[in-house]
Structure formats: C-alpha cells, structure tokens
C-alpha atoms as a PDB file:
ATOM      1  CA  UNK A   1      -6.951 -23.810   3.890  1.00  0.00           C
ATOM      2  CA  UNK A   2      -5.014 -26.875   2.342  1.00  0.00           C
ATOM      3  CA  UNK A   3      -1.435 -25.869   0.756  1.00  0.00           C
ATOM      4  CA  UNK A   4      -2.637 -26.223  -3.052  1.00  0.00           C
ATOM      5  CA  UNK A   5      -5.745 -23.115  -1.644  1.00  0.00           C
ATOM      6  CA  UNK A   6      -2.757 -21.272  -0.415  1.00  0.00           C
ATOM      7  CA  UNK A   7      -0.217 -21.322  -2.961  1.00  0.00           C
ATOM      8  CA  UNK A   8      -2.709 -21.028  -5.425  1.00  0.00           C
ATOM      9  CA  UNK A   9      -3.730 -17.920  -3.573  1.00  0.00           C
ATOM     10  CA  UNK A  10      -0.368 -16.427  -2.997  1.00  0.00           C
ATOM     11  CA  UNK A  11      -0.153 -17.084  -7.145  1.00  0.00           C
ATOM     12  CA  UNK A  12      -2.909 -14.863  -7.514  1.00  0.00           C
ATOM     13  CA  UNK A  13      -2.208 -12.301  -5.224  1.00  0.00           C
ATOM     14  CA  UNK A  14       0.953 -11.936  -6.456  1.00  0.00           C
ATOM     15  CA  UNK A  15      -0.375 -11.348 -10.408  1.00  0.00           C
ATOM     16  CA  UNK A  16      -3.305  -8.997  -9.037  1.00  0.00           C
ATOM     17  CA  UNK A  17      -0.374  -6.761  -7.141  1.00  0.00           C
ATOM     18  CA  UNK A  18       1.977  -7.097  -9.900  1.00  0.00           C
ATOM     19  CA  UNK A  19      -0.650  -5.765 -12.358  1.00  0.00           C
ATOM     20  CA  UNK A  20      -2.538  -3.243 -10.128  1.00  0.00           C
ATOM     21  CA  UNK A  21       0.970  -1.425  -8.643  1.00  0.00           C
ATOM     22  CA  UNK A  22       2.033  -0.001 -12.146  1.00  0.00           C
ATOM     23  CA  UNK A  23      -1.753   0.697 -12.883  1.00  0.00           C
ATOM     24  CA  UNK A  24      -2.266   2.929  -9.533  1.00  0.00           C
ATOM     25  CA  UNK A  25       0.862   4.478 -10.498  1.00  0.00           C
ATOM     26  CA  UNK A  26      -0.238   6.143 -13.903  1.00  0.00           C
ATOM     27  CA  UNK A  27      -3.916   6.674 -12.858  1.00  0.00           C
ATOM     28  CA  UNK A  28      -3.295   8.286  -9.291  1.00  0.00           C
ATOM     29  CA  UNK A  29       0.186  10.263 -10.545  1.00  0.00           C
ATOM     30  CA  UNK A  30      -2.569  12.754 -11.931  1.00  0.00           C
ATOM     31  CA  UNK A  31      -4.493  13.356  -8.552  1.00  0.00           C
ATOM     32  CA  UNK A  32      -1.499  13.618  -5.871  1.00  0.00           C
ATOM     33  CA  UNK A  33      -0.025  16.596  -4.446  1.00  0.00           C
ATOM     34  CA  UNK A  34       2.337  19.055  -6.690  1.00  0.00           C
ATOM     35  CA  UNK A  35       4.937  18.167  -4.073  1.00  0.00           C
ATOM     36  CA  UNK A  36       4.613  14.075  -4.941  1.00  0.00           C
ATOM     37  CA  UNK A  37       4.303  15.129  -8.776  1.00  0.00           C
ATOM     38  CA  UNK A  38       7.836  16.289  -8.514  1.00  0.00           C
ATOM     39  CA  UNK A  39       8.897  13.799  -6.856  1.00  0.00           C
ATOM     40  CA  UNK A  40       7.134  11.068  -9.271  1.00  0.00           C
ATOM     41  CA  UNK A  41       9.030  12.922 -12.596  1.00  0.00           C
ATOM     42  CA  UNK A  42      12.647  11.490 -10.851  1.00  0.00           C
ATOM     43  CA  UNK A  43      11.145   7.701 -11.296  1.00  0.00           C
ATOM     44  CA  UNK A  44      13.374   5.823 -13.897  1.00  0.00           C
ATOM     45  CA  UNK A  45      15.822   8.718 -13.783  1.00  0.00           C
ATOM     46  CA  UNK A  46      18.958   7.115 -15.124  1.00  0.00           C
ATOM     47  CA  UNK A  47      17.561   3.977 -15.726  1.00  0.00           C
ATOM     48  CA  UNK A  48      17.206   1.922 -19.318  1.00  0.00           C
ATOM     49  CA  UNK A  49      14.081   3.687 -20.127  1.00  0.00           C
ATOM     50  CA  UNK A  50      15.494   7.191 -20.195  1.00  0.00           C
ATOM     51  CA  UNK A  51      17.723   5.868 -23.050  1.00  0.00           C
ATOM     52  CA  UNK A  52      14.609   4.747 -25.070  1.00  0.00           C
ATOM     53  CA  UNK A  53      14.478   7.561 -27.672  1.00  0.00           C
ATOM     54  CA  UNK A  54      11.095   9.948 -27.886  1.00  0.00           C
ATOM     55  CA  UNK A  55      11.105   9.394 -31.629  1.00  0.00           C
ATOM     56  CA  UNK A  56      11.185   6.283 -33.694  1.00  0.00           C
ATOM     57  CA  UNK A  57      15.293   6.171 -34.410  1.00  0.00           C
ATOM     58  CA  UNK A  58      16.065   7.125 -38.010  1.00  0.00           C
ATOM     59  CA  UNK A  59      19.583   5.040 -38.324  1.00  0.00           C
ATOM     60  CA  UNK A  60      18.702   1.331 -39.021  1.00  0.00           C
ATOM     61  CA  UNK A  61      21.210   0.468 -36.867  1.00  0.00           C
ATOM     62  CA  UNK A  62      18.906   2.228 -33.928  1.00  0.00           C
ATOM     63  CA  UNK A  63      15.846   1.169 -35.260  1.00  0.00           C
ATOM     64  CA  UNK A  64      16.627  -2.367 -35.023  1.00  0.00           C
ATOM     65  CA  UNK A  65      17.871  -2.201 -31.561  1.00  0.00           C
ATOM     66  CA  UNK A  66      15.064  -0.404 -29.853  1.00  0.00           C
ATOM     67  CA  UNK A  67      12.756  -3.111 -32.127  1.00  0.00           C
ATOM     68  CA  UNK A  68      15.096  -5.914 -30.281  1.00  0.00           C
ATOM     69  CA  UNK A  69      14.498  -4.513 -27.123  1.00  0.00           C
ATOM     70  CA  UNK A  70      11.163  -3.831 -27.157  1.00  0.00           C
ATOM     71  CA  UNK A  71      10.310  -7.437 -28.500  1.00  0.00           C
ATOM     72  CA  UNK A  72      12.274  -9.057 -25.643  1.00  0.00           C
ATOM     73  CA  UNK A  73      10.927  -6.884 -23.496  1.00  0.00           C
ATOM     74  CA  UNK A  74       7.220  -7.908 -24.487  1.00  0.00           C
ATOM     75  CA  UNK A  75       8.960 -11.626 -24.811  1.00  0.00           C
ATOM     76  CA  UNK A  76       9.584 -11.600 -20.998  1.00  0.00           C
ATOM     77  CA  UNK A  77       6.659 -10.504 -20.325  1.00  0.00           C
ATOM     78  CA  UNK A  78       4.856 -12.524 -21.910  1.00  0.00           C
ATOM     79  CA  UNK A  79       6.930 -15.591 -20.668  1.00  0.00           C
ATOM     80  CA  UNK A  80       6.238 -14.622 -17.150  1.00  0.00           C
ATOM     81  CA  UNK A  81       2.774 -14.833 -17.414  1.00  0.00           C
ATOM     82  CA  UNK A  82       2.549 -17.865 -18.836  1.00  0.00           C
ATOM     83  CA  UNK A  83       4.971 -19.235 -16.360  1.00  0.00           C
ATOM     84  CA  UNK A  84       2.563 -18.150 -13.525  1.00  0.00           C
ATOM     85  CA  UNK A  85      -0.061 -19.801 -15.048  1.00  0.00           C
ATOM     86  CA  UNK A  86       1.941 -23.017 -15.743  1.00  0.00           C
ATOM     87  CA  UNK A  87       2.188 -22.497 -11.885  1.00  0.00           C
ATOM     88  CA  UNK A  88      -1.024 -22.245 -11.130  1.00  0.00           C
ATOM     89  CA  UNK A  89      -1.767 -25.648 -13.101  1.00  0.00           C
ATOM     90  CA  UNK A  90       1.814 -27.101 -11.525  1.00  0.00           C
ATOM     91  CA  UNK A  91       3.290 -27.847 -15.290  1.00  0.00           C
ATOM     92  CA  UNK A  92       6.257 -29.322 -14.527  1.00  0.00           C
ATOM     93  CA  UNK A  93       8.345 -26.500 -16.715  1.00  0.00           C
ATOM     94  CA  UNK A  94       6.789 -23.737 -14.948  1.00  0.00           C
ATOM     95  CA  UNK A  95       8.486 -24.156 -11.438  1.00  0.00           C
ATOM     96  CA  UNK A  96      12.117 -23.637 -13.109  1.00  0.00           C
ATOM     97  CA  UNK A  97      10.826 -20.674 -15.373  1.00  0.00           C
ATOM     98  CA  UNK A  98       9.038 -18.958 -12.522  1.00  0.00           C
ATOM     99  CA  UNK A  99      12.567 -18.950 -10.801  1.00  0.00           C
ATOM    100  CA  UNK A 100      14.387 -17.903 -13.837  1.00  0.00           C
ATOM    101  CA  UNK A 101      12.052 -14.947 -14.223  1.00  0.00           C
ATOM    102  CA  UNK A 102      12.002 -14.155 -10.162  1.00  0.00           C
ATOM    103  CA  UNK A 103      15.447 -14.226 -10.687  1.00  0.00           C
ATOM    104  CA  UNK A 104      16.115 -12.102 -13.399  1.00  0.00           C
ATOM    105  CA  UNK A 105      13.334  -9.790 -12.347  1.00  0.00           C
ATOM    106  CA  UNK A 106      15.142  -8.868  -9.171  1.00  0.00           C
ATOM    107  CA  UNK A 107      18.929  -9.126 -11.385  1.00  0.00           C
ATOM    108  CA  UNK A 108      17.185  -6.201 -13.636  1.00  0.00           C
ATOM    109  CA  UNK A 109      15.904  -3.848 -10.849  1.00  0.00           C
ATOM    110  CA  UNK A 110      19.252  -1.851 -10.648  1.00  0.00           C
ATOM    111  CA  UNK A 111      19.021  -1.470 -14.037  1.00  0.00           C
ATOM    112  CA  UNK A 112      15.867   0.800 -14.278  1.00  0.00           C
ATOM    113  CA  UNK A 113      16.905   3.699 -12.635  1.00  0.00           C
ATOM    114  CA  UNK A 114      15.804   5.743  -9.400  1.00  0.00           C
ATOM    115  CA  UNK A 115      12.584   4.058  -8.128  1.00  0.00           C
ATOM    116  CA  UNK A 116       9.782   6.500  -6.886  1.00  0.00           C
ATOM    117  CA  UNK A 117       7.023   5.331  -6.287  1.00  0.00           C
ATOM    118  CA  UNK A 118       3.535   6.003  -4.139  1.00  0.00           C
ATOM    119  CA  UNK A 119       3.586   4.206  -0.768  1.00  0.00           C
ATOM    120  CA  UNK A 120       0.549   1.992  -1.919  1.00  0.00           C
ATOM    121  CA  UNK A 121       2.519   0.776  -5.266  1.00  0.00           C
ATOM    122  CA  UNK A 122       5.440   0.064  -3.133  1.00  0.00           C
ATOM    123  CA  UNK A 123       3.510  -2.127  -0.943  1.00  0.00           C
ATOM    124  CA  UNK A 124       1.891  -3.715  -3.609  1.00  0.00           C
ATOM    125  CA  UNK A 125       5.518  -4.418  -5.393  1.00  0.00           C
ATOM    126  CA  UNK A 126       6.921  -5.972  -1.960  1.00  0.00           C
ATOM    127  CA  UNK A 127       3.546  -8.169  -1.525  1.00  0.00           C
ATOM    128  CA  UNK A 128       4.023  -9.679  -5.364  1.00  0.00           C
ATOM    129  CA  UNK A 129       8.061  -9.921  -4.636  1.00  0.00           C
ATOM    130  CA  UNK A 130       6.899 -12.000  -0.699  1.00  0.00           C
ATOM    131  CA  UNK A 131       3.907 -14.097  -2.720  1.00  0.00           C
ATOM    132  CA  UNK A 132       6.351 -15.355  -5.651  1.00  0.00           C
ATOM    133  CA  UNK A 133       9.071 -15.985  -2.595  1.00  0.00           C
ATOM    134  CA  UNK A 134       6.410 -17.950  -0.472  1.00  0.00           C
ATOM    135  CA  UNK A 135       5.352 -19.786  -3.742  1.00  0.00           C
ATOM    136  CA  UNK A 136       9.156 -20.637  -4.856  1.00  0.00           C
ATOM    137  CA  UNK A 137       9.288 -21.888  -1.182  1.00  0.00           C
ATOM    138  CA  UNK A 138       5.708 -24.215  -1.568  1.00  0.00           C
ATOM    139  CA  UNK A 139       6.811 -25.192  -5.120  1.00  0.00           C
ATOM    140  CA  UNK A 140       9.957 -26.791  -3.923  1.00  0.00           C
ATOM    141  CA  UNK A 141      10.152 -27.387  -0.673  1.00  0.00           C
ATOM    142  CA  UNK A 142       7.101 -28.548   0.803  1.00  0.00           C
ATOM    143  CA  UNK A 143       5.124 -32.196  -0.541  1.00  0.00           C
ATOM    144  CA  UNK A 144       3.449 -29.647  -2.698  1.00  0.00           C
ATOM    145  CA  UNK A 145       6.244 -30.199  -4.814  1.00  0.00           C
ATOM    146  CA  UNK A 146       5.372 -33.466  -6.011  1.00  0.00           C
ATOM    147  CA  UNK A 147       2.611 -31.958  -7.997  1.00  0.00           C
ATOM    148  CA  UNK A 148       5.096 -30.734 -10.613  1.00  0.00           C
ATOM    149  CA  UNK A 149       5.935 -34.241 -11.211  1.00  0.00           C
ATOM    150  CA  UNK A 150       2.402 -35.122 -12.118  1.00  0.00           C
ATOM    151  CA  UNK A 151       2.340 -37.141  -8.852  1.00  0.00           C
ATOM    152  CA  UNK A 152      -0.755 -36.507  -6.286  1.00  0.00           C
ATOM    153  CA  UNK A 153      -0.078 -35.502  -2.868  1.00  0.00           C
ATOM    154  CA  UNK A 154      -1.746 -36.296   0.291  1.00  0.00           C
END
C-alpha cells in the first residue's frame, strides 16, 4: 500500500471510530448489565455538560449563553469535519486546521468530566486519537507532505 492508500486509510478509520464510539455508547448503554448501567450514569459527572440546564434558560442572559455554546459547539464540529475532508483531498489549509482541532480536542478532554465508557468505545476513541496522530505524522513529516503544497510526489 503506497503512503497516499495509507494515510488516506488511517483518515477514514479515524472518522468511522470517531463516529461509531459515541454511537455504540447510546445504543448498547440500554442492553449492558445493571452493574455497567451504574457505572455508565457517572460519565460526564462534573464535566461542562452537567452545567447545560434541563430546561431552555428563562434569563436572556442564560439563554444567550447556552445558544453561544451550543453554536460553537456545532461550529467545531462542523469545522472538524470539513478539515478531515480537506485532508483527505490534501487542501493546503486543512493540515494546520486538523492540528488545531487535534489539539484542542485533546486541550478540552479534562474539561468534560469523569469519562466512562464501554471497553469497545474506549478502543475505538484511542484508535481515532493513534489514526489522526499517524496522519499529523504523514501530513508533515514524510514526502507526503508535499501534496499540501499542490506539488506531486514520487
């Protein structure tokens, strides 16, 4: 398999895990034991998310916050896919963003509480975190960086 196959791959692999690990969580958190139920309900304890109110806020003040929030939330979101994808077609401002939002991604993890989660989501989270390491690593170190520069490599 020539680098582009691989990195292209390891792209790929990475979205499919990062997508599929939150998915398994909410679908299989219904069909585990009582004993992993209990433990699941401690996920996100004292993180961000607890803080999110049940109800929409009645003070404007709060209601405009958890709006602001919740549209940069989408906002990253949305950036890092796009970034991936710029990846996947080696746009040259997609290497930079991809580390911005690797960066910040990891920067933000102590920030959402007590992470629980079922042994096959947790594997699934540290295959995505290795893939977007291994493509940081292609991206800029290896000739497969030239790509981003619109220039062809051998």
């Amino acid at each position: 398999m020539n680098a582009q196959k691989l990195f292209r791959v390891l792209l790929l692999v990475s979205l499919i895990a990062t997508v599929t690990a939150p998915t398994l969580h909410y679908a299989a958190s219904s069909r585990v034991s009582a004993d992993w139920k209990t433990l699941l309900q401690w996920d996100g304890d004292g993180g961000l998310v607890d803080r999110v109110p049940d109800e929409f806020p009645s003070a404007w003040g709060a209601r405009i916050l958890l709006v602001a929030g919740l549209t940069v939330a989408l906002g990253f979101a949305l950036f890092a896919l796009v970034t991936q994808i710029g990846m996947f077609f080696f746009w040259r401002v997609a290497r930079p963003g991809f580390l911005v939002v690797t960066v910040v991604s990891i920067a933000l993890t102590p920030l959402f509480g007590l992470s629980v989660t079922l042994p096959l989501e947790g594997m699934l989270y540290d295959v995505a975190t290795l893939c977007d390491g291994a493509a940081l690593a292609m991206a800029y170190c290896s000739p497969l960086s030239e790509r981003f520069y619109g220039v062809r490599a051998a």
